[in-house]
N, C-alpha and C. Protein backbone atom coordinates (compact mmCIF):
# COMPACT_ATOMS: atom_id res chain seq x y z
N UNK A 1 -21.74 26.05 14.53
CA UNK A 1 -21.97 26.14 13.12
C UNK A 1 -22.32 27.58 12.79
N UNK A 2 -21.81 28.30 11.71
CA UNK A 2 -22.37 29.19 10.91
C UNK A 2 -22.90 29.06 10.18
N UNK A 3 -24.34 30.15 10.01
CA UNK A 3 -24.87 29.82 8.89
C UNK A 3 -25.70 31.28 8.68
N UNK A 4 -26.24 31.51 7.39
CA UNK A 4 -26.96 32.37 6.82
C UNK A 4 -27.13 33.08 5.57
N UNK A 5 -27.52 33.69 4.81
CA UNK A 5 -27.31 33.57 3.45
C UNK A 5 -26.20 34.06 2.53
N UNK A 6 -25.28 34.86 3.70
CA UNK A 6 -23.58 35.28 3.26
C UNK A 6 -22.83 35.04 4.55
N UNK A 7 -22.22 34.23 4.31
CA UNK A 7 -21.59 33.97 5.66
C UNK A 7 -20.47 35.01 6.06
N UNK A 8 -20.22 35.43 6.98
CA UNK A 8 -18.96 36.42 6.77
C UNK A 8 -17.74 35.58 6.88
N UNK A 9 -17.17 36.58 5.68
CA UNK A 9 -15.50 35.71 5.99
C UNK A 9 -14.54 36.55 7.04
N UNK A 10 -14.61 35.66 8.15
CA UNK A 10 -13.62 36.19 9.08
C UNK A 10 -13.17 35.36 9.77
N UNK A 11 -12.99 33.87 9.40
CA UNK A 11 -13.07 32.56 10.05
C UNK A 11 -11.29 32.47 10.55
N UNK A 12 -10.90 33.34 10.01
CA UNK A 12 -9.45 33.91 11.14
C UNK A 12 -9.58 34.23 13.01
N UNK A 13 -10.57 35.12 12.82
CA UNK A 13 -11.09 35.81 13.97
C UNK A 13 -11.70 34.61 15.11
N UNK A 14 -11.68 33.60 14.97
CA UNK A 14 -12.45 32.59 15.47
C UNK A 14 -11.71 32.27 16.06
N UNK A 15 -9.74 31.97 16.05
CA UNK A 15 -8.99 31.17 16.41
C UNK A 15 -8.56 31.60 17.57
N UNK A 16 -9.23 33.41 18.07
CA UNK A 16 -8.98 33.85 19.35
C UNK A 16 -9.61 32.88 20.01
N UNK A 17 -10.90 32.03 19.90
CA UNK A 17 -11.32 31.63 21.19
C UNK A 17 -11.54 30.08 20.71
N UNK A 18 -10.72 29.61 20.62
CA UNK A 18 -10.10 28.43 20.29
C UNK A 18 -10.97 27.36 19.15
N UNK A 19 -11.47 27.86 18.70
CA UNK A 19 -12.19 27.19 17.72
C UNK A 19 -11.26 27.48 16.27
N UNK A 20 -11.02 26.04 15.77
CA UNK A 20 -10.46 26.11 14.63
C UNK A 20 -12.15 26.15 13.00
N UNK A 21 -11.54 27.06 12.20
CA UNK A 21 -12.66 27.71 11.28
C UNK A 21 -12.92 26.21 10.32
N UNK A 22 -13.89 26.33 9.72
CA UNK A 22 -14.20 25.27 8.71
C UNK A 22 -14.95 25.42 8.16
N UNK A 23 -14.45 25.75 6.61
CA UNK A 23 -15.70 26.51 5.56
C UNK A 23 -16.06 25.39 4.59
N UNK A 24 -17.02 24.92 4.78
CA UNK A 24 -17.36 23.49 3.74
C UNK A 24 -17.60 24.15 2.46
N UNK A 25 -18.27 25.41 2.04
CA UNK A 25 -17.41 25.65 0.89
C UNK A 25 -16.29 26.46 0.31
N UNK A 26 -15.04 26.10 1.04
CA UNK A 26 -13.66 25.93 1.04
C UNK A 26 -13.47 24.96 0.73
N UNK A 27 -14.00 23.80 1.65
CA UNK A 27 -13.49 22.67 1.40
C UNK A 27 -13.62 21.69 -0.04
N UNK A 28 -14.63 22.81 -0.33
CA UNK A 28 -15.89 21.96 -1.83
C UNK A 28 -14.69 22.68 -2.85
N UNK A 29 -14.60 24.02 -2.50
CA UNK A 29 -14.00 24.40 -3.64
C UNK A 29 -12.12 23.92 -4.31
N UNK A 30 -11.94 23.33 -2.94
CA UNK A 30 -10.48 23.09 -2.33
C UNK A 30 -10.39 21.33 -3.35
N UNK A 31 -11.55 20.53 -2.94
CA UNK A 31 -11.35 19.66 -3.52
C UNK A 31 -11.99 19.72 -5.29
N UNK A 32 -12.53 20.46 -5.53
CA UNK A 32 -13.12 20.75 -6.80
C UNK A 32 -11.75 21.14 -7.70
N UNK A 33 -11.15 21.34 -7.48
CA UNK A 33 -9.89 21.72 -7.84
C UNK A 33 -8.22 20.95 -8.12
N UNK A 34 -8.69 20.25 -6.85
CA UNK A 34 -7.46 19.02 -6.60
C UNK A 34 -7.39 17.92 -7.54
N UNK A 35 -6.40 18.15 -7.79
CA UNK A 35 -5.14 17.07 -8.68
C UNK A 35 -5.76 15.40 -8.74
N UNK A 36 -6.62 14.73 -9.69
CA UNK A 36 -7.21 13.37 -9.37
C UNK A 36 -8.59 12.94 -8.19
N UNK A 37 -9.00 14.87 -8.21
CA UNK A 37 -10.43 14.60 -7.43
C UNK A 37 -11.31 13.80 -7.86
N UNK A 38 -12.31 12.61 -7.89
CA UNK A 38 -13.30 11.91 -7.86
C UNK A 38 -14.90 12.87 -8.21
N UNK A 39 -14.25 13.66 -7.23
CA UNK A 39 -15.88 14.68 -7.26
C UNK A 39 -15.69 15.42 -7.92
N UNK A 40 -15.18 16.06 -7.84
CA UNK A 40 -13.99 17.88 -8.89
C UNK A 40 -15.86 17.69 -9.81
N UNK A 41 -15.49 17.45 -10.75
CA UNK A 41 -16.46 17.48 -11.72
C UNK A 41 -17.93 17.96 -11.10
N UNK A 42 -18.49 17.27 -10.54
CA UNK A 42 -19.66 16.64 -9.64
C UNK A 42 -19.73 18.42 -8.72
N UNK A 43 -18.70 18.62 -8.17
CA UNK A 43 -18.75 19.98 -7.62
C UNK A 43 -18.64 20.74 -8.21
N UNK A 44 -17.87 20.80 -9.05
CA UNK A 44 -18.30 22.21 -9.88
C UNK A 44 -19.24 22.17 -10.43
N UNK A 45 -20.28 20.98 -10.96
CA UNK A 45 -21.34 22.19 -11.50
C UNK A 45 -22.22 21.92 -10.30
N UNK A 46 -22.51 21.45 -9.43
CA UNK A 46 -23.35 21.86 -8.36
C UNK A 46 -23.61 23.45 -7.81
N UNK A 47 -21.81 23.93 -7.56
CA UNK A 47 -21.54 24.98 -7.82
C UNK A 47 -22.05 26.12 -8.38
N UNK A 48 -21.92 25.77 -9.13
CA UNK A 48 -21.99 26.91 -10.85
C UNK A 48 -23.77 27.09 -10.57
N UNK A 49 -24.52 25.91 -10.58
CA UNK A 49 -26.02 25.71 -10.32
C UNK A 49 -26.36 26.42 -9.05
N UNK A 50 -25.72 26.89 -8.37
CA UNK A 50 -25.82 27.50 -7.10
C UNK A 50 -26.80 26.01 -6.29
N UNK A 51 -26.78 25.04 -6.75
CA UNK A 51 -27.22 23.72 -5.72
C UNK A 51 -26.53 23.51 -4.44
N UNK A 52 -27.16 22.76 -4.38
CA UNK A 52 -26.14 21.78 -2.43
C UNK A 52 -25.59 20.12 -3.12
N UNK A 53 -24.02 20.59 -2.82
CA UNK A 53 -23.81 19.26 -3.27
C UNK A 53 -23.89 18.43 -2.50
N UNK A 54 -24.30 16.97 -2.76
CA UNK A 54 -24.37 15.81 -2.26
C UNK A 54 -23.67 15.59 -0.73
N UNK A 55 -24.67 15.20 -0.25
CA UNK A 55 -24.10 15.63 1.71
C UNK A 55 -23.05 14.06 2.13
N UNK A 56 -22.61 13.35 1.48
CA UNK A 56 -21.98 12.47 1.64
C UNK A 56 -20.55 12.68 1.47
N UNK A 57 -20.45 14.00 0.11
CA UNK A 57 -19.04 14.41 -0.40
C UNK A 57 -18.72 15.88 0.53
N UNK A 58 -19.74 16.02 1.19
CA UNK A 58 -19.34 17.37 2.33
C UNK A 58 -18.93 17.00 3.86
N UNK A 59 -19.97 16.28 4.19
CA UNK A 59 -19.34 15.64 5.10
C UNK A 59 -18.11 14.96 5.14
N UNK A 60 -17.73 14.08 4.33
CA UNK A 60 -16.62 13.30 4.22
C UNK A 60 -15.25 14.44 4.73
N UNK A 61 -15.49 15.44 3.57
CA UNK A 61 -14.48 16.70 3.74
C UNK A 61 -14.41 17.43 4.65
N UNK A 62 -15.75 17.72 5.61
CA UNK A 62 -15.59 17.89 7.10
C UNK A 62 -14.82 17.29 7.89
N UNK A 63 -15.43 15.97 7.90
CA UNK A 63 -14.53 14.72 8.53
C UNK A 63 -13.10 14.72 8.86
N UNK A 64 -12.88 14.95 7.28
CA UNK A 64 -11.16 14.74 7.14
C UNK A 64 -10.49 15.89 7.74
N UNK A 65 -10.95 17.09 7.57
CA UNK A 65 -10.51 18.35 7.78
C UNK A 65 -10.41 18.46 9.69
N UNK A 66 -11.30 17.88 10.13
CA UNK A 66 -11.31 17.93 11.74
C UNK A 66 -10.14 17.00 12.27
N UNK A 67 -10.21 15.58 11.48
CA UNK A 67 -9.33 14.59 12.19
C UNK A 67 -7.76 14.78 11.83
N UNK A 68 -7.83 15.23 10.86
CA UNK A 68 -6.30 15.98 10.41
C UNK A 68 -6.02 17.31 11.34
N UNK A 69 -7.05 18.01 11.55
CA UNK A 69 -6.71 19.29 13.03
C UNK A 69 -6.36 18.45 13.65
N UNK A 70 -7.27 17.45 14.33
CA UNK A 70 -7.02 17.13 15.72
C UNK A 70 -5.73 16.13 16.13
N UNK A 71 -5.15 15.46 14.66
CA UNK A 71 -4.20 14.57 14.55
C UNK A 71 -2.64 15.69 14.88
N UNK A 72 -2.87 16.63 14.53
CA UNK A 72 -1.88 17.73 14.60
C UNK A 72 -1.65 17.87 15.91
N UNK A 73 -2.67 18.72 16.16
CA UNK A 73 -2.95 19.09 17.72
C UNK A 73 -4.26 18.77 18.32
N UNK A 74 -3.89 17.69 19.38
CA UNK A 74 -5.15 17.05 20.28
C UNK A 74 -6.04 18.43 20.62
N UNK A 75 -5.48 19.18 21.19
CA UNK A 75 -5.97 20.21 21.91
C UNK A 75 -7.18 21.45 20.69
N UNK A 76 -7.18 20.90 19.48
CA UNK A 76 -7.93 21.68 18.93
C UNK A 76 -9.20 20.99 18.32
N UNK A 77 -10.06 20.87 19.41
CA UNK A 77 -11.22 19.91 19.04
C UNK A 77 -12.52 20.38 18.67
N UNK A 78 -12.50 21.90 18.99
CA UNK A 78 -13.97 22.87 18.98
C UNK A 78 -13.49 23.07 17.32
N UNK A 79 -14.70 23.11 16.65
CA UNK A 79 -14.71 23.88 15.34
C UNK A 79 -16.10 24.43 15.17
N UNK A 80 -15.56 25.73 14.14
CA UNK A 80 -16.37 26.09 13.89
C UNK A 80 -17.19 26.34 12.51
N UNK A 81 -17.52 25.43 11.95
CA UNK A 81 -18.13 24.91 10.92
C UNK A 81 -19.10 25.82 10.32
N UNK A 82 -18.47 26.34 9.50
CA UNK A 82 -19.37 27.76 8.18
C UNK A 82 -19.81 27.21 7.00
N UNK A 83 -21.19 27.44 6.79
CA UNK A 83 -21.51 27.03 5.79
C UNK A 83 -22.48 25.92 5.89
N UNK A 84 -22.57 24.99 6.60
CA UNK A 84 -23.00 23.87 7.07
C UNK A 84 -23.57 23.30 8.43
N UNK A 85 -25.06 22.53 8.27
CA UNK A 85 -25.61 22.25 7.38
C UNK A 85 -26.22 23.32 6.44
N UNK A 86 -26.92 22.77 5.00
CA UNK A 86 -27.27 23.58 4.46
C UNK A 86 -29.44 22.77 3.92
N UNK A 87 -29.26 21.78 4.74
CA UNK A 87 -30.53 21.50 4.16
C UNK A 87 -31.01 20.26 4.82
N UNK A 88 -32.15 19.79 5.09
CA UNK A 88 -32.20 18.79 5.77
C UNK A 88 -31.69 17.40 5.48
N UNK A 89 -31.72 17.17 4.19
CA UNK A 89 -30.13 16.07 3.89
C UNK A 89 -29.34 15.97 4.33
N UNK A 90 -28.75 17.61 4.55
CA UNK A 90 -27.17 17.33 5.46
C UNK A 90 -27.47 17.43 6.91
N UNK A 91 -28.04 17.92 7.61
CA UNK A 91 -28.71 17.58 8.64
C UNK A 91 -28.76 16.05 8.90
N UNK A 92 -29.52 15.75 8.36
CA UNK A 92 -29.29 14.27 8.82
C UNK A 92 -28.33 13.30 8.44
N UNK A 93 -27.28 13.72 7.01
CA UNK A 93 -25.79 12.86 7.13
C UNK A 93 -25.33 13.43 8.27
N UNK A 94 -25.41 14.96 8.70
CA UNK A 94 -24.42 14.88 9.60
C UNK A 94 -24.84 14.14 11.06
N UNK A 95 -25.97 14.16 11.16
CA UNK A 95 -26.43 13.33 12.59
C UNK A 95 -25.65 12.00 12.76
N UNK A 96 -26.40 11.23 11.40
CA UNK A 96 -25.48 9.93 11.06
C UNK A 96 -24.48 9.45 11.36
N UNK A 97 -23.85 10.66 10.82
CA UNK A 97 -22.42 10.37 10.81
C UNK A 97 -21.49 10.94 11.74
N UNK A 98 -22.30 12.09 12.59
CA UNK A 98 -21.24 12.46 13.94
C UNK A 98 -21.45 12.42 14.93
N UNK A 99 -22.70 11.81 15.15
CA UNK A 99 -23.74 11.45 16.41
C UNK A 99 -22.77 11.03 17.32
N UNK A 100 -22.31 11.23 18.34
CA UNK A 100 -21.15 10.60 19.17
C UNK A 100 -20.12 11.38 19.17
N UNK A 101 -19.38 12.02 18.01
CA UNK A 101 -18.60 12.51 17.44
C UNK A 101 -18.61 13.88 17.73
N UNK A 102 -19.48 14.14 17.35
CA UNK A 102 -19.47 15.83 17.65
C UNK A 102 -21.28 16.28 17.99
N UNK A 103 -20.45 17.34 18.85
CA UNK A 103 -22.16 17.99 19.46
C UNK A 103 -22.24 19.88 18.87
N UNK A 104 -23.52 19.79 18.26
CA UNK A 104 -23.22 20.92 17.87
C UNK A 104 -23.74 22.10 19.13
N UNK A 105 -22.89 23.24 19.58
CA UNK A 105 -23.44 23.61 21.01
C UNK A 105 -24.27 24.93 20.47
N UNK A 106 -23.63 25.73 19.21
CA UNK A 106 -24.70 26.55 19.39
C UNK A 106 -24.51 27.10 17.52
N UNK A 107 -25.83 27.86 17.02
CA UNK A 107 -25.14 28.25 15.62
C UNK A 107 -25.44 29.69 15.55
N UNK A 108 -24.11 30.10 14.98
CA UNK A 108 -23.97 31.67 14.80
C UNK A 108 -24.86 31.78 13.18
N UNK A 109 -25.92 32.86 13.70
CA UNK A 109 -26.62 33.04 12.38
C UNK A 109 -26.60 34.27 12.30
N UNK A 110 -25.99 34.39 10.72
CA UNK A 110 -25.57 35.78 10.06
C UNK A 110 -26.57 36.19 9.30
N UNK A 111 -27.83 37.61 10.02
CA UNK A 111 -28.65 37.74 9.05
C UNK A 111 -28.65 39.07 8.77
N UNK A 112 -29.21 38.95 7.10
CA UNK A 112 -29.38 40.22 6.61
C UNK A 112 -30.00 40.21 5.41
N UNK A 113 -30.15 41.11 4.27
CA UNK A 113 -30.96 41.23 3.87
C UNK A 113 -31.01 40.61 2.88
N UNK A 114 -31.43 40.14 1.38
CA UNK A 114 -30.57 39.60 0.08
C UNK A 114 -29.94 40.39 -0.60
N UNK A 115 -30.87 41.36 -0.77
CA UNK A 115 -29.65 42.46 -1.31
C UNK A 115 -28.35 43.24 -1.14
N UNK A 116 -28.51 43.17 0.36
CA UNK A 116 -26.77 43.16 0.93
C UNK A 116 -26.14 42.28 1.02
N UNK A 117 -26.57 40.90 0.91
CA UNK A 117 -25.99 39.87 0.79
C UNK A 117 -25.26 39.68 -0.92
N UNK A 118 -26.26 40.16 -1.73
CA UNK A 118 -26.12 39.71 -3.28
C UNK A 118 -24.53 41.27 -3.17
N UNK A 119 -24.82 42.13 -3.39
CA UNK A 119 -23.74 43.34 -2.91
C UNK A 119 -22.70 42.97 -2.66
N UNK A 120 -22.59 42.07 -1.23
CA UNK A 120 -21.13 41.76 -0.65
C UNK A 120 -20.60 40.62 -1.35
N UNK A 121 -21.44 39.66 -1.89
CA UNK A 121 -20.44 38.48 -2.69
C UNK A 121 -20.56 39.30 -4.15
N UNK A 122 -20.96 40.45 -4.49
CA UNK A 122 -20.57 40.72 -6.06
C UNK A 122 -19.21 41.56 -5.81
N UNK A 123 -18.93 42.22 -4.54
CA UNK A 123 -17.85 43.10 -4.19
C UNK A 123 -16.66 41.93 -3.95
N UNK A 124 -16.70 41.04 -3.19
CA UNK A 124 -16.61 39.63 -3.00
C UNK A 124 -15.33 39.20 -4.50
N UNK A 125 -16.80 38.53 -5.49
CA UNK A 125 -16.46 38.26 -6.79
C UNK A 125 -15.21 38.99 -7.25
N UNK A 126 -15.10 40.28 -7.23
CA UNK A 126 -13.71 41.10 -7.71
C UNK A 126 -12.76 40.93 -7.46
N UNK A 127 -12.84 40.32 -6.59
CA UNK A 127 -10.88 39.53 -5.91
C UNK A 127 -10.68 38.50 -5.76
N UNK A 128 -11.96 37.62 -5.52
CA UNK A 128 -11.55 36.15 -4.98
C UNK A 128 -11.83 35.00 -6.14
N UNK A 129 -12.44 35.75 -7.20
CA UNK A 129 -11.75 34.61 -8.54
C UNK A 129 -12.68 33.06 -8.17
N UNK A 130 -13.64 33.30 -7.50
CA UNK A 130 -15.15 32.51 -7.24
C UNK A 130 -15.71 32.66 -8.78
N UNK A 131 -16.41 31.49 -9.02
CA UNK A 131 -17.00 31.45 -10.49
C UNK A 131 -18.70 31.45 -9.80
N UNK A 132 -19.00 31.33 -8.81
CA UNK A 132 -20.26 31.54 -8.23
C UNK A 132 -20.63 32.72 -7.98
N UNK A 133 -19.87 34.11 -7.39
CA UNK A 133 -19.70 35.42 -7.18
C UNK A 133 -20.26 36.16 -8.49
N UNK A 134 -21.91 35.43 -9.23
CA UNK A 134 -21.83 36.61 -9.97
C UNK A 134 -23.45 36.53 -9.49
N UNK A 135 -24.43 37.54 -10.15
CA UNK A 135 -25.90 37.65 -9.85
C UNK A 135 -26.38 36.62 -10.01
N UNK A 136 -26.68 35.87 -11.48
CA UNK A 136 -27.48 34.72 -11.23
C UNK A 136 -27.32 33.66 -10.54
N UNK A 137 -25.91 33.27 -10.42
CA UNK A 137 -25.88 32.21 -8.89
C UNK A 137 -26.30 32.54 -8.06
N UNK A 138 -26.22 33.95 -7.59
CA UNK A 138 -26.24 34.41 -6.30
C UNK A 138 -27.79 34.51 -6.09
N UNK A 139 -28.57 34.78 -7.19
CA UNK A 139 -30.02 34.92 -6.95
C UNK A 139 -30.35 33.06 -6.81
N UNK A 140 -29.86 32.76 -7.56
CA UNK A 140 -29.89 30.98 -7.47
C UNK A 140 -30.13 30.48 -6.20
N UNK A 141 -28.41 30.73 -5.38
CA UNK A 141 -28.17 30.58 -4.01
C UNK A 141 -29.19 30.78 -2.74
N UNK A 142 -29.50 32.47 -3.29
CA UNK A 142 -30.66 32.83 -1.85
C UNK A 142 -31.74 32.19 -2.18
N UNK A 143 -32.41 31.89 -3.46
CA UNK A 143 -33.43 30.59 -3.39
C UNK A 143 -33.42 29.23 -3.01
N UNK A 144 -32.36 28.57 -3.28
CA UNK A 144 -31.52 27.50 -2.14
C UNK A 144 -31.66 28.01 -0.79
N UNK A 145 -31.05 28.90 -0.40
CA UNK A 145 -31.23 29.32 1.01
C UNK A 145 -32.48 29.29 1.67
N UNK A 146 -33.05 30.05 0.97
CA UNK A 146 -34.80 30.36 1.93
C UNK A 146 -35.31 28.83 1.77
N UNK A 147 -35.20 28.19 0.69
CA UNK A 147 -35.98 26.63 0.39
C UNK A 147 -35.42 25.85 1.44
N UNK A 148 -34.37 25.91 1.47
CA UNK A 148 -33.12 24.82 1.98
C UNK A 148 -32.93 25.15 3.17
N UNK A 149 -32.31 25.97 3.25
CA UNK A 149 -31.27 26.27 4.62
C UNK A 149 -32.10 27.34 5.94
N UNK A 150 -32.75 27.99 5.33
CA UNK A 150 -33.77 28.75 6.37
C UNK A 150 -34.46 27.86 7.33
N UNK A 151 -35.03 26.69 6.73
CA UNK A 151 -36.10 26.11 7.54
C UNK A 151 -34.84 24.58 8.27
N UNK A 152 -33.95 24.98 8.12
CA UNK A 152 -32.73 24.43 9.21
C UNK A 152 -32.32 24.86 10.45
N UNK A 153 -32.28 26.44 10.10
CA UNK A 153 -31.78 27.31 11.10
C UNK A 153 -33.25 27.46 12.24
N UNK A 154 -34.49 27.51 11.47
CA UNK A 154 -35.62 27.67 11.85
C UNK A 154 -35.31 26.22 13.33
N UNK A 155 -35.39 25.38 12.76
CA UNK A 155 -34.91 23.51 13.56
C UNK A 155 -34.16 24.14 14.62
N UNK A 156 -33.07 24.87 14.36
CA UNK A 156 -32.34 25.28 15.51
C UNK A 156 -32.73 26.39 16.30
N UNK A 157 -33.76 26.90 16.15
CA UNK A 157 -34.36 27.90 16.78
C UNK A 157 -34.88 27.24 17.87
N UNK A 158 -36.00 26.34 17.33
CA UNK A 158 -36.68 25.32 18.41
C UNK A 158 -35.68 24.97 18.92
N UNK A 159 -34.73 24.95 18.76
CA UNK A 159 -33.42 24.14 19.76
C UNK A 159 -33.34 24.74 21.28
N UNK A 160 -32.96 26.42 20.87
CA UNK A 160 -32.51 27.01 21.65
C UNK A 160 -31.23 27.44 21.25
N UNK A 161 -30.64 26.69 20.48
CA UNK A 161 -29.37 27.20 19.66
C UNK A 161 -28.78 28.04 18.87
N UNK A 162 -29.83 28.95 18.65
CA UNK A 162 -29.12 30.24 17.04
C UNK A 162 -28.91 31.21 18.22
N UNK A 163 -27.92 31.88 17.60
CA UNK A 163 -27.67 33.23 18.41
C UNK A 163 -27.59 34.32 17.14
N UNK A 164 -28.87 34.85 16.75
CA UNK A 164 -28.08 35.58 15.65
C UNK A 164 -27.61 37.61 15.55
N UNK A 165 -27.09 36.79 14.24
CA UNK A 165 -26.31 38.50 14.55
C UNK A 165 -26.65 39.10 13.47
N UNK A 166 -26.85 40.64 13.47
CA UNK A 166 -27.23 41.56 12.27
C UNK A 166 -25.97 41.72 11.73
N UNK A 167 -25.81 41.12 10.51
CA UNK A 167 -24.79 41.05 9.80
C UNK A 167 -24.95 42.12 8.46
N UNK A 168 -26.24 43.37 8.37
CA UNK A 168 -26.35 44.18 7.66
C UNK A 168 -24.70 45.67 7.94
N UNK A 169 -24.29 45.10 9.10
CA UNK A 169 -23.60 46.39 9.51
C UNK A 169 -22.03 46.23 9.13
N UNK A 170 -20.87 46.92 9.68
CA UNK A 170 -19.28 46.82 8.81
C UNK A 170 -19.52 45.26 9.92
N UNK A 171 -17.99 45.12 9.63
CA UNK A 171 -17.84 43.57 9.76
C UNK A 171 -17.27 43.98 11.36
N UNK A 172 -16.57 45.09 11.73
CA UNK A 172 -15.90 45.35 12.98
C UNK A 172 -17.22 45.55 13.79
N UNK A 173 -18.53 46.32 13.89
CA UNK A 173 -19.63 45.56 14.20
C UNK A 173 -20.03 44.01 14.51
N UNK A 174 -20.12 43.87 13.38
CA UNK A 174 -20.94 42.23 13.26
C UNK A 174 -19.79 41.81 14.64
N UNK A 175 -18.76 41.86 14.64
CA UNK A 175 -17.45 40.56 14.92
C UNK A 175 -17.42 41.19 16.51
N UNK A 176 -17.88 42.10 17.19
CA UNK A 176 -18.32 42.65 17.86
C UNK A 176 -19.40 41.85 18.84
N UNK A 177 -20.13 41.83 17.75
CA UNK A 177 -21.50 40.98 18.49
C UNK A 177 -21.01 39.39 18.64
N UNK A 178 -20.16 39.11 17.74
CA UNK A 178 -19.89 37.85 17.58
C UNK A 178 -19.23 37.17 19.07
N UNK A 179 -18.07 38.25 19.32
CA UNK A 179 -17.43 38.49 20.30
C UNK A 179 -18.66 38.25 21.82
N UNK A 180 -19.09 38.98 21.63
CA UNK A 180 -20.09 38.57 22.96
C UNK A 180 -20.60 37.35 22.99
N UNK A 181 -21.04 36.24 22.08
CA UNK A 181 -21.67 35.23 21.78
C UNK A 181 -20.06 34.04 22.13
N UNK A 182 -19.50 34.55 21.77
CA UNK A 182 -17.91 33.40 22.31
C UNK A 182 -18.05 33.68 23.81
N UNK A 183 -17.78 35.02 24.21
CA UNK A 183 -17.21 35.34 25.54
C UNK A 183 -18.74 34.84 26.30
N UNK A 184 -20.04 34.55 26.05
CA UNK A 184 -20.74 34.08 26.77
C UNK A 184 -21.26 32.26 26.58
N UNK A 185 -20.51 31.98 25.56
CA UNK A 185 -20.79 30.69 25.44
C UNK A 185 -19.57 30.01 25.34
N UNK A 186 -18.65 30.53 25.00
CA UNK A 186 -17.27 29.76 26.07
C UNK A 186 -16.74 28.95 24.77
């Protein structure tokens, strides 16, 4: 799992070491969008609120997104799941619901500061046509984050599981360090 308060987008770079990428919000925004979505509505303004939407409609879209990889090709069973969990709700749908299913082995945590974080999704915002990519979501978001999602990653600390990376630096850095964390955890 990735996680941290800007995740980097490089979920290309992942497919060197066989992990297929999975951005749950891709997937939020993917179905927020789609033709006779159910949720569409429901996600966008969760969205817009810089909230956590409902861990039943994220998971689900996890779900589907893995068993459709793996229906393709058996052989692509590692993922690497960005974005998620984001709070102890989803934490525990996802236990629920993948307990058996999937083991999470370790989580890449991308940290840095808020203000380089708020920076890179406003630089972000200029091309990628995100309706969340502006300041007040984004100040929204990192309050979600520290409330929400910090004291998750914290859970995985006690694990033994975060490996994190200073994600204040260029991305050929960060992906660098990242690189060592694949090549030693396989």
């Amino acid at each position: 799992m990735v996680s941290g308060a800007d995740e980097m987008d490089s979920g290309c770079r992942y497919e060197n070491y066989s992990y297929t990428h999975l951005s749950a919000g891709d997937l939020l925004r993917e179905e927020r969008c789609r033709e006779g979505s159910e949720d569409g509505q429901l996600i966008e303004s969760y969205i817009k609120e810089g909230k956590i939407v409902p861990v039943e409609i994220t998971i689900n879209l996890l779900r589907k997104a893995m068993e459709a990889t793996m229906k393709v090709d058996e052989e692509k069973f590692r993922f690497l799941i960005d974005g998620f969990p984001r709070n102890q709700d989803n934490l525990q749908g996802w236990t629920r619901v993948m307990d058996g299913k999937a083991d999470v082995k370790f989580v890449l945590f991308f940290d840095c500061s808020n203000e380089v974080c708020i920076d890179r999704c406003l630089e972000r915002g200029k091309s990628s046509g995100r309706t969340d990519d502006n300041r007040e979501s984004l100040e929204k978001r990192i309050q979600t984050y520290l409330q929400s999602t910090r004291p998750i990653i914290d859970q995985y600390e006690h694990q033994g599981k975060v490996r994190t990376i200073d994600a204040s630096r260029s991305v050929d850095e960060v992906f660098a360090d990242v690189k060592k964390v694949f090549d030693k955890e396989g």
